[in-house]
N, C-alpha and C. Protein backbone atom coordinates (compact mmCIF):
# COMPACT_ATOMS: atom_id res chain seq x y z
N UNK A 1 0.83 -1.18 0.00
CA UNK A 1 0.00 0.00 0.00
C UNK A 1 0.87 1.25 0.00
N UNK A 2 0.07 2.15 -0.91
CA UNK A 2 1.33 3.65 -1.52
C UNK A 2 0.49 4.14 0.55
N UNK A 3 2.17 4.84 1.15
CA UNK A 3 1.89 5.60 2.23
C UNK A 3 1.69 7.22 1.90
N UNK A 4 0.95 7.94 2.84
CA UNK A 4 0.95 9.45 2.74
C UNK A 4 1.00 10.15 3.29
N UNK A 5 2.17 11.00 3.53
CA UNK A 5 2.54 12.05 4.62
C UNK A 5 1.35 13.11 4.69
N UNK A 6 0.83 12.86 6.45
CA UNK A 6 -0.06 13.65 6.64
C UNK A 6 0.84 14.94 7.90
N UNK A 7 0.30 16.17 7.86
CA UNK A 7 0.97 17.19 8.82
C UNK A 7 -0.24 18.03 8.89
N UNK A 8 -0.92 18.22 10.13
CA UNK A 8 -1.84 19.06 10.41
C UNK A 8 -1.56 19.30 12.03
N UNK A 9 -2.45 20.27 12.22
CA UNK A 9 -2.57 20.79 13.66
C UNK A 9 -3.70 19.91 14.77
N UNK A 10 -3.40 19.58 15.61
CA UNK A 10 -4.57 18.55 16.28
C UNK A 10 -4.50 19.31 17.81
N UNK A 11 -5.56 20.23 18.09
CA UNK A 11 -5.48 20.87 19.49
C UNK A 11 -4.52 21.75 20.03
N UNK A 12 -4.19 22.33 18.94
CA UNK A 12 -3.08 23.54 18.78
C UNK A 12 -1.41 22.96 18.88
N UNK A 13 -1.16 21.52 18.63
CA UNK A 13 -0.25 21.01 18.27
C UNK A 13 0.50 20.59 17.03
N UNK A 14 0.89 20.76 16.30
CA UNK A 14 1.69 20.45 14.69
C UNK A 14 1.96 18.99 15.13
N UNK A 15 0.77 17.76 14.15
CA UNK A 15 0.93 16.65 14.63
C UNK A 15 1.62 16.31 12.80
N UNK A 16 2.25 15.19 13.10
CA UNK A 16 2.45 14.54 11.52
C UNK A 16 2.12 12.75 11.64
N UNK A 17 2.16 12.03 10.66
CA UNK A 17 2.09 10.92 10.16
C UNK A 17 2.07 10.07 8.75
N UNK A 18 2.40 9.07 8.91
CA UNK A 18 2.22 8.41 7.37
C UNK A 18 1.06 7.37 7.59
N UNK A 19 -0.02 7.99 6.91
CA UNK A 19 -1.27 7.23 6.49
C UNK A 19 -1.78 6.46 4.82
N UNK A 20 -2.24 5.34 5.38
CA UNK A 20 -2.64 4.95 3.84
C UNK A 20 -3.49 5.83 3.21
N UNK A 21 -3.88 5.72 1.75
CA UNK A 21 -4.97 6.76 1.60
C UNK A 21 -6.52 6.90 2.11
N UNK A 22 -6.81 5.28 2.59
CA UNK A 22 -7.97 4.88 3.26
C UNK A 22 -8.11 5.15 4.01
N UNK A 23 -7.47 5.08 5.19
CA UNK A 23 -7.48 5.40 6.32
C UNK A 23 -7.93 6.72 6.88
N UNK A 24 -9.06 6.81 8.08
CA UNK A 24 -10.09 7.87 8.56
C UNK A 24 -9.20 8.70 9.31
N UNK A 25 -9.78 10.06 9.17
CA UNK A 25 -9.42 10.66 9.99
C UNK A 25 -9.83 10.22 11.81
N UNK A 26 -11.36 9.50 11.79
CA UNK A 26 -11.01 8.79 13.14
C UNK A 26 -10.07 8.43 13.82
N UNK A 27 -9.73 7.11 12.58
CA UNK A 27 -8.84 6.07 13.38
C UNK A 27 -7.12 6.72 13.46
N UNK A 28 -7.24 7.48 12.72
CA UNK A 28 -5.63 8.59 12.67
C UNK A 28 -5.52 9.25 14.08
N UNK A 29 -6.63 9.70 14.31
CA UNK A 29 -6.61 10.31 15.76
C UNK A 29 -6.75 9.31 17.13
N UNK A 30 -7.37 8.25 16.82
CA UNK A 30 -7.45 7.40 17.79
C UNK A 30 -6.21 6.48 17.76
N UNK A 31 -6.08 6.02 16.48
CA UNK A 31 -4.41 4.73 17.21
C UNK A 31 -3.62 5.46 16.51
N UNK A 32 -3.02 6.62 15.95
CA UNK A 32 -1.76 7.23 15.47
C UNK A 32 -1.46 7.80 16.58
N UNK A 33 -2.09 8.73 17.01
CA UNK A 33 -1.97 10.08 17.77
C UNK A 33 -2.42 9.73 19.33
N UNK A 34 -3.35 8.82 19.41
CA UNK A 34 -3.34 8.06 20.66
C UNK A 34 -5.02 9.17 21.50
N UNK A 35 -5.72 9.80 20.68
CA UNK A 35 -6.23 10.57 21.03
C UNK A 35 -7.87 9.81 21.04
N UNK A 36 -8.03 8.90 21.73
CA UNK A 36 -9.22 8.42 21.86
C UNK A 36 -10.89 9.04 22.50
N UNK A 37 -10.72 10.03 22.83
CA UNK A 37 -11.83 10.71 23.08
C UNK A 37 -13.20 11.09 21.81
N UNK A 38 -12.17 10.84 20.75
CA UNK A 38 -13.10 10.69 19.17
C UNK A 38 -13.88 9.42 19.57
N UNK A 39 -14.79 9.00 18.95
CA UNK A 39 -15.26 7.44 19.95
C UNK A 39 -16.52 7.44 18.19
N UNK A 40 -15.75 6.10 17.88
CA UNK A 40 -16.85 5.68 16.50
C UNK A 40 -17.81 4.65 16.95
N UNK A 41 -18.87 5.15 16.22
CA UNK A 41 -20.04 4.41 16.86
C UNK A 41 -20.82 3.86 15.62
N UNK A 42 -21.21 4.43 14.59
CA UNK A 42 -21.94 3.74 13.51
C UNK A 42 -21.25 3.61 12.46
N UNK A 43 -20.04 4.41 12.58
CA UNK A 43 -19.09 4.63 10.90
C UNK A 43 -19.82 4.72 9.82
N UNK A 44 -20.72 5.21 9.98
CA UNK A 44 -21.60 5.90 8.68
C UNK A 44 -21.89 7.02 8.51
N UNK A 45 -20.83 7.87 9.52
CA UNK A 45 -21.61 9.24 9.50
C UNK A 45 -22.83 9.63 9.91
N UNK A 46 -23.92 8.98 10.67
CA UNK A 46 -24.80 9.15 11.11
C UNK A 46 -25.26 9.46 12.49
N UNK A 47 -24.23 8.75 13.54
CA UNK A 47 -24.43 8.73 14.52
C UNK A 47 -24.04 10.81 15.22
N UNK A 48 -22.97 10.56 15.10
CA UNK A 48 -22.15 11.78 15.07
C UNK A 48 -21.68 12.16 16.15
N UNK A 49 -20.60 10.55 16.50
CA UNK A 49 -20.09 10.11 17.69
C UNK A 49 -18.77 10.87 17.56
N UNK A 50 -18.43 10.64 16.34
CA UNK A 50 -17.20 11.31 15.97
C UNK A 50 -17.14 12.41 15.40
N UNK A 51 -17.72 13.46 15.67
CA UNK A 51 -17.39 14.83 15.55
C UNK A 51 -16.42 15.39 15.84
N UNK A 52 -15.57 16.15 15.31
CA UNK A 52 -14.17 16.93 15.69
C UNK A 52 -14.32 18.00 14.56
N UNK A 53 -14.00 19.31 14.99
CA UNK A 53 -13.74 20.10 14.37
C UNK A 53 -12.78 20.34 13.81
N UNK A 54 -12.86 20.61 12.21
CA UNK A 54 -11.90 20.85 11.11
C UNK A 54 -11.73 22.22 10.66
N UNK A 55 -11.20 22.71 10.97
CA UNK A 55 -11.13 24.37 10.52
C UNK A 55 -12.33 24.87 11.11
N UNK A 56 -12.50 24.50 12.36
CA UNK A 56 -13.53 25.27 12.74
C UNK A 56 -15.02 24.64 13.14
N UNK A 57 -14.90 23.86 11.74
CA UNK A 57 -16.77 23.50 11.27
C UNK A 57 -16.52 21.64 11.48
N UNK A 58 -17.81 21.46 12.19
CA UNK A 58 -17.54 20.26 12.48
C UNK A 58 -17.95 18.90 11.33
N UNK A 59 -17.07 18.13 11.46
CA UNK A 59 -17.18 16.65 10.43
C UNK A 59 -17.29 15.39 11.47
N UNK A 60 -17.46 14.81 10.41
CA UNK A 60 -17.64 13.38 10.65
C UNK A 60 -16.55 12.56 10.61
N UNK A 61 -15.69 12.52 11.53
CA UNK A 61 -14.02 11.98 11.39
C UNK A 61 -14.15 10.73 10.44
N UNK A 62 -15.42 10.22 10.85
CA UNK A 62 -15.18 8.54 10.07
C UNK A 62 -15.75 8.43 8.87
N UNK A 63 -16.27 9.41 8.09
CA UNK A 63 -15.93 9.53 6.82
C UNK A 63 -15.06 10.44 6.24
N UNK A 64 -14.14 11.43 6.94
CA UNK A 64 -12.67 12.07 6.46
C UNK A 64 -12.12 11.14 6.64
N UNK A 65 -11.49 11.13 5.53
CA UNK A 65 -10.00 10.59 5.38
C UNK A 65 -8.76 11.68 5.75
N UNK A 66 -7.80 10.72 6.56
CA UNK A 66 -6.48 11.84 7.39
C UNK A 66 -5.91 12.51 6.08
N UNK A 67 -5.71 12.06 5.00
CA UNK A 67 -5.07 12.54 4.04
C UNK A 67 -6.19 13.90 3.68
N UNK A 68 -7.19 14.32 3.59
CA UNK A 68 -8.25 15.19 3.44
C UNK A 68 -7.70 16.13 4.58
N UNK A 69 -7.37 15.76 5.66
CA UNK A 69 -6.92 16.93 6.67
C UNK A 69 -5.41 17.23 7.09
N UNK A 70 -5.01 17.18 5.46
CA UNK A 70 -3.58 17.90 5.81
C UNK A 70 -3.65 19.35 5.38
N UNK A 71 -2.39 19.99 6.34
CA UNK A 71 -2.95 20.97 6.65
C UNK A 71 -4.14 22.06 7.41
N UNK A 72 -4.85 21.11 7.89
CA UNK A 72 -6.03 21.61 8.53
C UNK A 72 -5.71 22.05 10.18
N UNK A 73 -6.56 22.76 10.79
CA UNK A 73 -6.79 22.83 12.08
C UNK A 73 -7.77 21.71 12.82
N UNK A 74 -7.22 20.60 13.20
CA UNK A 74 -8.37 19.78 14.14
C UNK A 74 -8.20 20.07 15.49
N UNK A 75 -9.61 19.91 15.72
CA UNK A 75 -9.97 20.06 17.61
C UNK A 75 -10.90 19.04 17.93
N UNK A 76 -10.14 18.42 19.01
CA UNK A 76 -11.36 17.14 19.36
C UNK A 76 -11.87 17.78 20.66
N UNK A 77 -12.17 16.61 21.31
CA UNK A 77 -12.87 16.64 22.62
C UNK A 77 -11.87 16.82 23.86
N UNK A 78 -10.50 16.62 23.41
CA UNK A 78 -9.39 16.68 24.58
C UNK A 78 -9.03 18.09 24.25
N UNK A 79 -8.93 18.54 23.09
CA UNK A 79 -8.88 20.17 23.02
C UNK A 79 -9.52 20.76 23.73
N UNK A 80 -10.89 20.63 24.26
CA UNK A 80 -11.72 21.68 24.91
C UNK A 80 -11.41 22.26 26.87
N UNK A 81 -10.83 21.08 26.79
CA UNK A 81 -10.04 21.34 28.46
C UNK A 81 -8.46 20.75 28.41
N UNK A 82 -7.90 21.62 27.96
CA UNK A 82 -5.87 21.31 27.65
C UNK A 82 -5.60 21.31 28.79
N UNK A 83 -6.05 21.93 30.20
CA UNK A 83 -5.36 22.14 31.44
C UNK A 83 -5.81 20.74 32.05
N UNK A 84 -6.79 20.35 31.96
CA UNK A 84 -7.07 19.47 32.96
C UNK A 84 -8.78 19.84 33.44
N UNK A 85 -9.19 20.77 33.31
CA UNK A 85 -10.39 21.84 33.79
C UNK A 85 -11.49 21.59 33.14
N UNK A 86 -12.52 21.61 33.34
CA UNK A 86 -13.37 21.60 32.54
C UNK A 86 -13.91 22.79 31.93
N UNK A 87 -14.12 23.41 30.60
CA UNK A 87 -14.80 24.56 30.35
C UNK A 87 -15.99 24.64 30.61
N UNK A 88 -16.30 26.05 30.30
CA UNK A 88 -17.81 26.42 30.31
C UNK A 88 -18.95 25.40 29.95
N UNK A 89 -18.57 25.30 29.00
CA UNK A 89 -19.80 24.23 27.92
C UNK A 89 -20.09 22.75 28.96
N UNK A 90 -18.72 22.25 29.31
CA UNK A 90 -18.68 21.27 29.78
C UNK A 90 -19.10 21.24 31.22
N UNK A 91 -18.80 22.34 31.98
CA UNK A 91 -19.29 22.80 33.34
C UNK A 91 -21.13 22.28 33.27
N UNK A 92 -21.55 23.07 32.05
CA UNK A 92 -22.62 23.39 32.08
C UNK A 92 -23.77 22.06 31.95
N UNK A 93 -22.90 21.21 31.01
CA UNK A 93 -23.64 19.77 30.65
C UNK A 93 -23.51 18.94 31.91
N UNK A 94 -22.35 19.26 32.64
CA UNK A 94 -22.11 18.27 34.30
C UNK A 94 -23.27 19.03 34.76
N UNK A 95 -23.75 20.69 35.07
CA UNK A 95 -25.25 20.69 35.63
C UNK A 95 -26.36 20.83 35.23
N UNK A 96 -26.53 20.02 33.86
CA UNK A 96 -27.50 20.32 33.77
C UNK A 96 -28.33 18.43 33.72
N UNK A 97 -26.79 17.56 33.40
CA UNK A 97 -27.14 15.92 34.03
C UNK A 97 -27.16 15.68 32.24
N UNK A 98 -26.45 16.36 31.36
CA UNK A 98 -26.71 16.53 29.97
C UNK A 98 -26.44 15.08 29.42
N UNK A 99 -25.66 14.41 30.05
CA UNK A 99 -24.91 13.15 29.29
C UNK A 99 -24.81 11.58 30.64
N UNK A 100 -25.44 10.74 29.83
CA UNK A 100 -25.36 9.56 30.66
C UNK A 100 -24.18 8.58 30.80
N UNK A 101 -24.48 7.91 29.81
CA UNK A 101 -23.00 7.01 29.87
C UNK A 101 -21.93 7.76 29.19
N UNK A 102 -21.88 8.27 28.20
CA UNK A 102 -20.54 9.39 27.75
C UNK A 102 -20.44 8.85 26.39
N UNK A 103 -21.53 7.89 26.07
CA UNK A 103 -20.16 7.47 24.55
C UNK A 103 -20.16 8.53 23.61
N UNK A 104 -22.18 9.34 23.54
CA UNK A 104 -22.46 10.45 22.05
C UNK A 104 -21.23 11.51 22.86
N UNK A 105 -21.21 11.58 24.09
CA UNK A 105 -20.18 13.39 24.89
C UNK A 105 -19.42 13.71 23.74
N UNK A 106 -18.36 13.44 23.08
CA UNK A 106 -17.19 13.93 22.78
C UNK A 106 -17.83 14.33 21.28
N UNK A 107 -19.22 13.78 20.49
CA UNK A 107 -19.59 14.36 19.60
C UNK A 107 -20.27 15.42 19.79
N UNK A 108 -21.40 15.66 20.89
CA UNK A 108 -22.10 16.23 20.80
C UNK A 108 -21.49 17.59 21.36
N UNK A 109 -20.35 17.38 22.03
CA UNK A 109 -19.48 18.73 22.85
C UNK A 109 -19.08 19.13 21.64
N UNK A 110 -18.12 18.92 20.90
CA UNK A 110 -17.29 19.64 19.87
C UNK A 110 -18.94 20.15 19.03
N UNK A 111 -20.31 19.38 18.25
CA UNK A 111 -20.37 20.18 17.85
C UNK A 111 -21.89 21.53 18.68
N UNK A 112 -21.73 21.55 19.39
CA UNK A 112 -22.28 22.42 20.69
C UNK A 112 -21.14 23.39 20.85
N UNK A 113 -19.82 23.37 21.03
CA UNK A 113 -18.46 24.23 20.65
C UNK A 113 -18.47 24.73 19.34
N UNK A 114 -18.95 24.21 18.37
CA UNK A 114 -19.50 25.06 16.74
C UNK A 114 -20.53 25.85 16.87
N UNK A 115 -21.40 25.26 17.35
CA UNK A 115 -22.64 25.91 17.22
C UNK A 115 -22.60 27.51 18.51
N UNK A 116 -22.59 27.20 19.33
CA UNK A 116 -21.50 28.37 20.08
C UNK A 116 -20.59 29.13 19.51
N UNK A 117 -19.55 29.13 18.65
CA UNK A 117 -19.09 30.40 18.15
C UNK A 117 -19.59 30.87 17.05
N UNK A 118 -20.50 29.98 16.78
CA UNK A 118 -21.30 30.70 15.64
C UNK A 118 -22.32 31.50 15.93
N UNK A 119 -22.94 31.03 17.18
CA UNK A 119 -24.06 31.54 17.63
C UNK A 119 -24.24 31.46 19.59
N UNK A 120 -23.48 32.74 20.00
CA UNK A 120 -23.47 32.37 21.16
C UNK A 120 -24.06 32.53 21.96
N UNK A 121 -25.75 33.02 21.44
CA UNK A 121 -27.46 33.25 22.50
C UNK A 121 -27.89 32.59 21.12
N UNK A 122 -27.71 31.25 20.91
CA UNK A 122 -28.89 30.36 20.05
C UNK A 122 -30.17 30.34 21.13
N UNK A 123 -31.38 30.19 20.33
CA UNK A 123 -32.51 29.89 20.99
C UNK A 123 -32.44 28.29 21.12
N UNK A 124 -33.47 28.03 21.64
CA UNK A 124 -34.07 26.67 21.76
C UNK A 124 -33.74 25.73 20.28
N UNK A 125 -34.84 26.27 19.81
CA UNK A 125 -34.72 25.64 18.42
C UNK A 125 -33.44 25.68 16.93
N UNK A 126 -32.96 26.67 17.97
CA UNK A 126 -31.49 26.58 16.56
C UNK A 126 -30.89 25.27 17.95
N UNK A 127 -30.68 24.96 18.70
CA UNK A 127 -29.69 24.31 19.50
C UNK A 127 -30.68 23.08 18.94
N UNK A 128 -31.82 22.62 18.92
CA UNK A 128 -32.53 21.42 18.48
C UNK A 128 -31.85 20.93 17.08
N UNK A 129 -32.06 22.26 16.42
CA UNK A 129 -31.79 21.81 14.88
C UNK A 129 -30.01 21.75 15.18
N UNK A 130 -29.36 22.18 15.67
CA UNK A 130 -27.80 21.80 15.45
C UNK A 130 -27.77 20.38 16.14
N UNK A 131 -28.02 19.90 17.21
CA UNK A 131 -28.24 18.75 17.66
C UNK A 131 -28.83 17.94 16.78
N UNK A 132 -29.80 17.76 16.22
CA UNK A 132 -30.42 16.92 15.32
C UNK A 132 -30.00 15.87 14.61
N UNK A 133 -28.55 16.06 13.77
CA UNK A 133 -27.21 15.05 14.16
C UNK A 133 -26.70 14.13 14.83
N UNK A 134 -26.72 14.32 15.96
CA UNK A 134 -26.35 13.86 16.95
C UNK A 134 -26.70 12.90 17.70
N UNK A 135 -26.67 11.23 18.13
CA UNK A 135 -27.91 10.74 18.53
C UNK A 135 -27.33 10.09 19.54
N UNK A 136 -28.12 10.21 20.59
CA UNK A 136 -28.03 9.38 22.18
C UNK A 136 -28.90 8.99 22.35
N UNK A 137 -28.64 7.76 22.83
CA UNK A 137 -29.71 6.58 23.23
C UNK A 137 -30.29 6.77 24.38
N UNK A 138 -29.45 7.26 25.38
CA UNK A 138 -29.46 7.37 27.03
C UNK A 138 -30.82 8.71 27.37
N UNK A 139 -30.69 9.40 26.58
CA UNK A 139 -31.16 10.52 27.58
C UNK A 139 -32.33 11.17 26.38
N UNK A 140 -33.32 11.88 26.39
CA UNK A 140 -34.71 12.83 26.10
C UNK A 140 -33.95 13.58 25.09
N UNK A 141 -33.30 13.98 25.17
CA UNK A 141 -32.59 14.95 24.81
C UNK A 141 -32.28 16.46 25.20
N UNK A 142 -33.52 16.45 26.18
CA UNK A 142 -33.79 17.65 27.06
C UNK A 142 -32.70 18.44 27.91
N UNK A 143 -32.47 17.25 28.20
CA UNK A 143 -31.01 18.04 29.16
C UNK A 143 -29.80 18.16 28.56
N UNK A 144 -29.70 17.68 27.61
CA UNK A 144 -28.48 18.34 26.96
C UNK A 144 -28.97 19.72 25.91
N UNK A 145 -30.03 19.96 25.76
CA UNK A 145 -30.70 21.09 24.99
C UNK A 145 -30.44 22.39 26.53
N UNK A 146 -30.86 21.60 27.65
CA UNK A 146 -30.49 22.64 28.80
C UNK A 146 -29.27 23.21 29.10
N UNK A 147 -28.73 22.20 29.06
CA UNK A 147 -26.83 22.55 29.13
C UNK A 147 -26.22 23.37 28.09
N UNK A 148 -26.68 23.39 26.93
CA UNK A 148 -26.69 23.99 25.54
C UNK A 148 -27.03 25.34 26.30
N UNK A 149 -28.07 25.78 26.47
CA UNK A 149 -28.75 26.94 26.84
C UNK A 149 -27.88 27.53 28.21
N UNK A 150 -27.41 26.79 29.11
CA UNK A 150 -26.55 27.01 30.80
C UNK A 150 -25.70 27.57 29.83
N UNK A 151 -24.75 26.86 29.19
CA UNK A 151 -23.24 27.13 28.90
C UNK A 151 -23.74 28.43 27.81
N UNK A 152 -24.72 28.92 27.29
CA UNK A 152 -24.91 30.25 26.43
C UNK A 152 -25.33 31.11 27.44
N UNK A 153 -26.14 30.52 28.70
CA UNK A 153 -26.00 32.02 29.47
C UNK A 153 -25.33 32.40 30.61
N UNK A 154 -24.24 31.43 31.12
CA UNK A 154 -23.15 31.15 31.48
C UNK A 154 -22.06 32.03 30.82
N UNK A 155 -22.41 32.34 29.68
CA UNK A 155 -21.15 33.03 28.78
C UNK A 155 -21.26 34.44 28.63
N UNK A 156 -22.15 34.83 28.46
CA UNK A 156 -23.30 35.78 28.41
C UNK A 156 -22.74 36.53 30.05
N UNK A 157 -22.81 35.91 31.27
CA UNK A 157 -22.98 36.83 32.34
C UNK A 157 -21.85 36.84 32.55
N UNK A 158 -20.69 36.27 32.05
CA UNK A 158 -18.88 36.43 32.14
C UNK A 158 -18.52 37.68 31.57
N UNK A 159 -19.52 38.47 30.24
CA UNK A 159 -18.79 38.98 29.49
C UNK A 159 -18.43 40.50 30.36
């Protein structure tokens, strides 16, 4: 198999590797880079377990291919607290009881972290429709629509 030098940024780090051309940007981040908080669940792009942000705007790691994100800016789910800390967003989903067992967390955070700098007093229904993607088995969906809403007015009374 022809190899392919990949070099992009992964959580404000200059990561590199040699990937086949098949090979996902998932599994690049999970056994190259050792960054398992990406977490694949349907590999169809549907679930949207594996969300990570690519320049910003969030994808579906397990249908990118690593070779598609050279050069790019990626941010997973270990990006969002580098210290150890939890951020805002994440503060906000611990009170609001947003997430049960954790497997959808690391999708539905990164793209709740999109939808937030795009829109950082979304209503109700833009946070429904950005969620909509996104699917957890565990929970209504209610409380992570709440935590959505905590961590926007959480941000809001910092400024």
């Amino acid at each position: 198999m022809t190899s392919f030098d990949v070099e992009l940024t992964v959580n404000g780090v200059p990561r590199r590797g040699s990937v086949e051309a098949r090979r996902t940007l998932a599994d690049f981040l999970r056994e190259d880079l050792g960054l398992t908080g990406t977490h694949l669940g349907c590999e169809h792009g549907v679930c949207g377990a594996c969300t990570v942000l690519v320049d910003g705007e969030p994808a579906r790691s397990c249908l990118m291919l690593a070779v598609q994100a050279r050069g790019a800016d990626v941010r997973t789910v270990e990006g969002l607290a580098p210290d150890g800390e939890m951020n805002r967003l994440q503060e906000a989903m611990w009170d609001s009881h947003g997430f049960q067992c954790g497997f959808c967390t690391p999708g539905f955070l990164m793209q709740i972290t999109a939808l937030l700098a795009e829109s950082p007093e979304p209503t109700e229904a833009e946070v429904r429709e950005a969620l909509s993607g996104n699917i957890c088995r565990c929970t209504g969906y209610e409380s992570i629509v709440n935590g959505v809403l905590l961590a926007a007015d959480a941000a809001i009374s910092h400024e």
